[in-house]
C-alpha atoms as a PDB file:
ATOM      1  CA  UNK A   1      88.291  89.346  90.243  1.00  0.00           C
ATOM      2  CA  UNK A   2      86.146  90.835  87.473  1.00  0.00           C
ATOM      3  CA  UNK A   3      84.165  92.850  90.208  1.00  0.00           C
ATOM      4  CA  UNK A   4      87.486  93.999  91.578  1.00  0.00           C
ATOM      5  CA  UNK A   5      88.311  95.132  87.809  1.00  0.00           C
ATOM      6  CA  UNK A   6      85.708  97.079  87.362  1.00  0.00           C
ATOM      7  CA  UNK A   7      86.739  99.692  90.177  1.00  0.00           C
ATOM      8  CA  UNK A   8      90.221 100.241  88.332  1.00  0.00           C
ATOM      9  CA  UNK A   9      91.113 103.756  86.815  1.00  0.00           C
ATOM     10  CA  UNK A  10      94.260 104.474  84.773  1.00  0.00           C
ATOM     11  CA  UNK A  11      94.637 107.034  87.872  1.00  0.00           C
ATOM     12  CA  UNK A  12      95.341 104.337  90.050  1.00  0.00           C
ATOM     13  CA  UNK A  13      98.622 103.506  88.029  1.00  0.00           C
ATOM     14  CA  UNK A  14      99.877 107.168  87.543  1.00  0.00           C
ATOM     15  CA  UNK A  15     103.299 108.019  88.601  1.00  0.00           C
ATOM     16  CA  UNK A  16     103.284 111.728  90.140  1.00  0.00           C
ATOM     17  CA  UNK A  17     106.113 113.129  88.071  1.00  0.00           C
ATOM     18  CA  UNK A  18     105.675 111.612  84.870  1.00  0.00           C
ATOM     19  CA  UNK A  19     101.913 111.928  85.653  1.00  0.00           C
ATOM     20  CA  UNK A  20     101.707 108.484  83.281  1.00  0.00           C
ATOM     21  CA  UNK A  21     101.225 104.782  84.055  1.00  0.00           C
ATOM     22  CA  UNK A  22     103.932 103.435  85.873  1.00  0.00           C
ATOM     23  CA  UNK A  23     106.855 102.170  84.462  1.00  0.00           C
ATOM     24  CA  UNK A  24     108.846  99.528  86.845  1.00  0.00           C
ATOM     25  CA  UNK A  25     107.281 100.844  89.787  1.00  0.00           C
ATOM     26  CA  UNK A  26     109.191 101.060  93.240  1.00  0.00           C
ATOM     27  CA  UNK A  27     108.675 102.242  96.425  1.00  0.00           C
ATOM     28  CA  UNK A  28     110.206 104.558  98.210  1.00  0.00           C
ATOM     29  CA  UNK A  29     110.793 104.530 102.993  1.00  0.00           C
ATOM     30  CA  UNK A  30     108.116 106.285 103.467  1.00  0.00           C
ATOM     31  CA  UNK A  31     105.432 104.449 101.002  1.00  0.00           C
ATOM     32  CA  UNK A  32     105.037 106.296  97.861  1.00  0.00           C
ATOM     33  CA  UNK A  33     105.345 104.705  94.356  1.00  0.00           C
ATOM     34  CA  UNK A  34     106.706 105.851  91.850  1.00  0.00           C
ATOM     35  CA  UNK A  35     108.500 104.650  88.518  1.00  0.00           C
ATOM     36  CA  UNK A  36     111.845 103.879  89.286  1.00  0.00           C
ATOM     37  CA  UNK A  37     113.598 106.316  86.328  1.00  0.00           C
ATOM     38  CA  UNK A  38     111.447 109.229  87.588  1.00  0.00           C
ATOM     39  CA  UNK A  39     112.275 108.695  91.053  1.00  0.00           C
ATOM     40  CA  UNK A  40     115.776 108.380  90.257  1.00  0.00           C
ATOM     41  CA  UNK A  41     116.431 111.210  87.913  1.00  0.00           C
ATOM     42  CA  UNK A  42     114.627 113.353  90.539  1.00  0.00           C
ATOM     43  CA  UNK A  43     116.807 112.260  92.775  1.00  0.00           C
ATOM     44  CA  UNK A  44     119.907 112.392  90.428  1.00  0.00           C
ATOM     45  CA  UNK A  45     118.490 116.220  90.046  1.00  0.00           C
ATOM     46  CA  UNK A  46     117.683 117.456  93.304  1.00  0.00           C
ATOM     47  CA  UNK A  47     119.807 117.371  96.471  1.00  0.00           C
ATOM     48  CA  UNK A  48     118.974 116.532  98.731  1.00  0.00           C
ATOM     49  CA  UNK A  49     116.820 113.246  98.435  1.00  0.00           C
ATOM     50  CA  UNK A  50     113.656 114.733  98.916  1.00  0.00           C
ATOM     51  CA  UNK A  51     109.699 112.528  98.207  1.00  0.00           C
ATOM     52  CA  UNK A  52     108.006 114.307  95.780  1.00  0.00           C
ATOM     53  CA  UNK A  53     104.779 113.596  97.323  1.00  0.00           C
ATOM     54  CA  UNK A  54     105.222 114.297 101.204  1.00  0.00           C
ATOM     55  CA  UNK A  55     108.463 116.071 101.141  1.00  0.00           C
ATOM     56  CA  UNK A  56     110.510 113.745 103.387  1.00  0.00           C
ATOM     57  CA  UNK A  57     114.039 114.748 103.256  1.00  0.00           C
ATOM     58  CA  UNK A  58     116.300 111.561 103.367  1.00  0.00           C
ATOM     59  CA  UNK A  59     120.509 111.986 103.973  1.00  0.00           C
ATOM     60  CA  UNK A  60     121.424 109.383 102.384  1.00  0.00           C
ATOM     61  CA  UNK A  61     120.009 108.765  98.720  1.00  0.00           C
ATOM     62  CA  UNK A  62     116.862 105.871 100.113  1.00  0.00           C
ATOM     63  CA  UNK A  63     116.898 102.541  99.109  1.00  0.00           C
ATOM     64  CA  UNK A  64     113.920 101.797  96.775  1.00  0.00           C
ATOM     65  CA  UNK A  65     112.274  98.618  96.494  1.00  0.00           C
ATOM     66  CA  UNK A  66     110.358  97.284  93.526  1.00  0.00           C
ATOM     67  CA  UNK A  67     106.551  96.977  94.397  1.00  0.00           C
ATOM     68  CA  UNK A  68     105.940  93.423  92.628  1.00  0.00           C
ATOM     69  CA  UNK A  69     101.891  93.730  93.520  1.00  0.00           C
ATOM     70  CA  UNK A  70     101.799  97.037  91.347  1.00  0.00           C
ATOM     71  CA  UNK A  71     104.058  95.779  88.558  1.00  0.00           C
ATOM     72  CA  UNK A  72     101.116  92.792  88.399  1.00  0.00           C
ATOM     73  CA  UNK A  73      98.273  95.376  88.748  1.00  0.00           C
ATOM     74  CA  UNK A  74      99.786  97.352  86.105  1.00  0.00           C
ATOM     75  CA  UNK A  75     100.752  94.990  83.724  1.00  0.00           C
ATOM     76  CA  UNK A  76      96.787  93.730  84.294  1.00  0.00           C
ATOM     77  CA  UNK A  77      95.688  97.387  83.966  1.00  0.00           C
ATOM     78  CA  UNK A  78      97.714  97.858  80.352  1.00  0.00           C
ATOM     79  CA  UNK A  79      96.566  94.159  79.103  1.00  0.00           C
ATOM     80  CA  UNK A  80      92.947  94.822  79.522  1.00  0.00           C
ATOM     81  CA  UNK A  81      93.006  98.767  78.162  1.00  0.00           C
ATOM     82  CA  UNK A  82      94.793  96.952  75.423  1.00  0.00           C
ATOM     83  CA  UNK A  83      92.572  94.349  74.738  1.00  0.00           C
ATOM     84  CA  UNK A  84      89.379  97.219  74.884  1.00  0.00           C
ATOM     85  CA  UNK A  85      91.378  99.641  72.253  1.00  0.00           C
ATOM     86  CA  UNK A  86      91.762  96.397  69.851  1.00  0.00           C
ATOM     87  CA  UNK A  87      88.337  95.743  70.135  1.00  0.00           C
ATOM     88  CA  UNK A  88      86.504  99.148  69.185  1.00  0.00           C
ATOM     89  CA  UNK A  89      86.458  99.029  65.322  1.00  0.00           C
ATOM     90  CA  UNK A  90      87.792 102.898  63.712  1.00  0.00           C
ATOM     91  CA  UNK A  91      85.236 104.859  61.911  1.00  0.00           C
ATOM     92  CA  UNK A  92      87.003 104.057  58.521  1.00  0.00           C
ATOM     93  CA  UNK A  93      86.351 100.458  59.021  1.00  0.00           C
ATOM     94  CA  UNK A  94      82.924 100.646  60.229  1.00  0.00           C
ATOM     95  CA  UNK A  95      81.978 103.209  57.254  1.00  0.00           C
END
């Protein structure tokens, strides 16, 4: 898995409207991701349902479905960013 790590980017595991790393991420029919209060104030805000990212125009608000395998990428993606920022000593304490 560390191989596989090494080919991650934080712009993997950006949403598209909030253009940050994805909060409770869910996918919409037609396979985008995105986090579910951005996709759902857009939605809330624009009639009608329309994916931000290809433009497919739904009826009927679409059913969105949370993506489990990027919730565990993401939460993997913040725990190691996290555990690099603790470990880089600030300029005040390194003198």
């Amino acid at each position: 898995m560390s191989a596989a790590n090494c080919l991650l980017s934080e712009d993997q595991f950006l949403c598209s409207i909030c253009l940050d790393v994805f909060t409770d991420p869910v996918s919409t029919p037609c396979g985008h991701n995105f986090c579910k209060n951005c996709i759902t104030t857009h939605w809330d805000n624009n009639v009608p349902c329309q994916c931000p990212m290809c433009k497919k125009v739904s009826k009927r608000r679409p059913e969105l479905h949370i993506n489990t395998l990027l919730s565990e990428m993401v939460a993997q993606f913040k725990h190691e960013a996290q555990q690099k920022t603790s470990k880089v000593p600030c300029d005040v304490c390194t003198g």
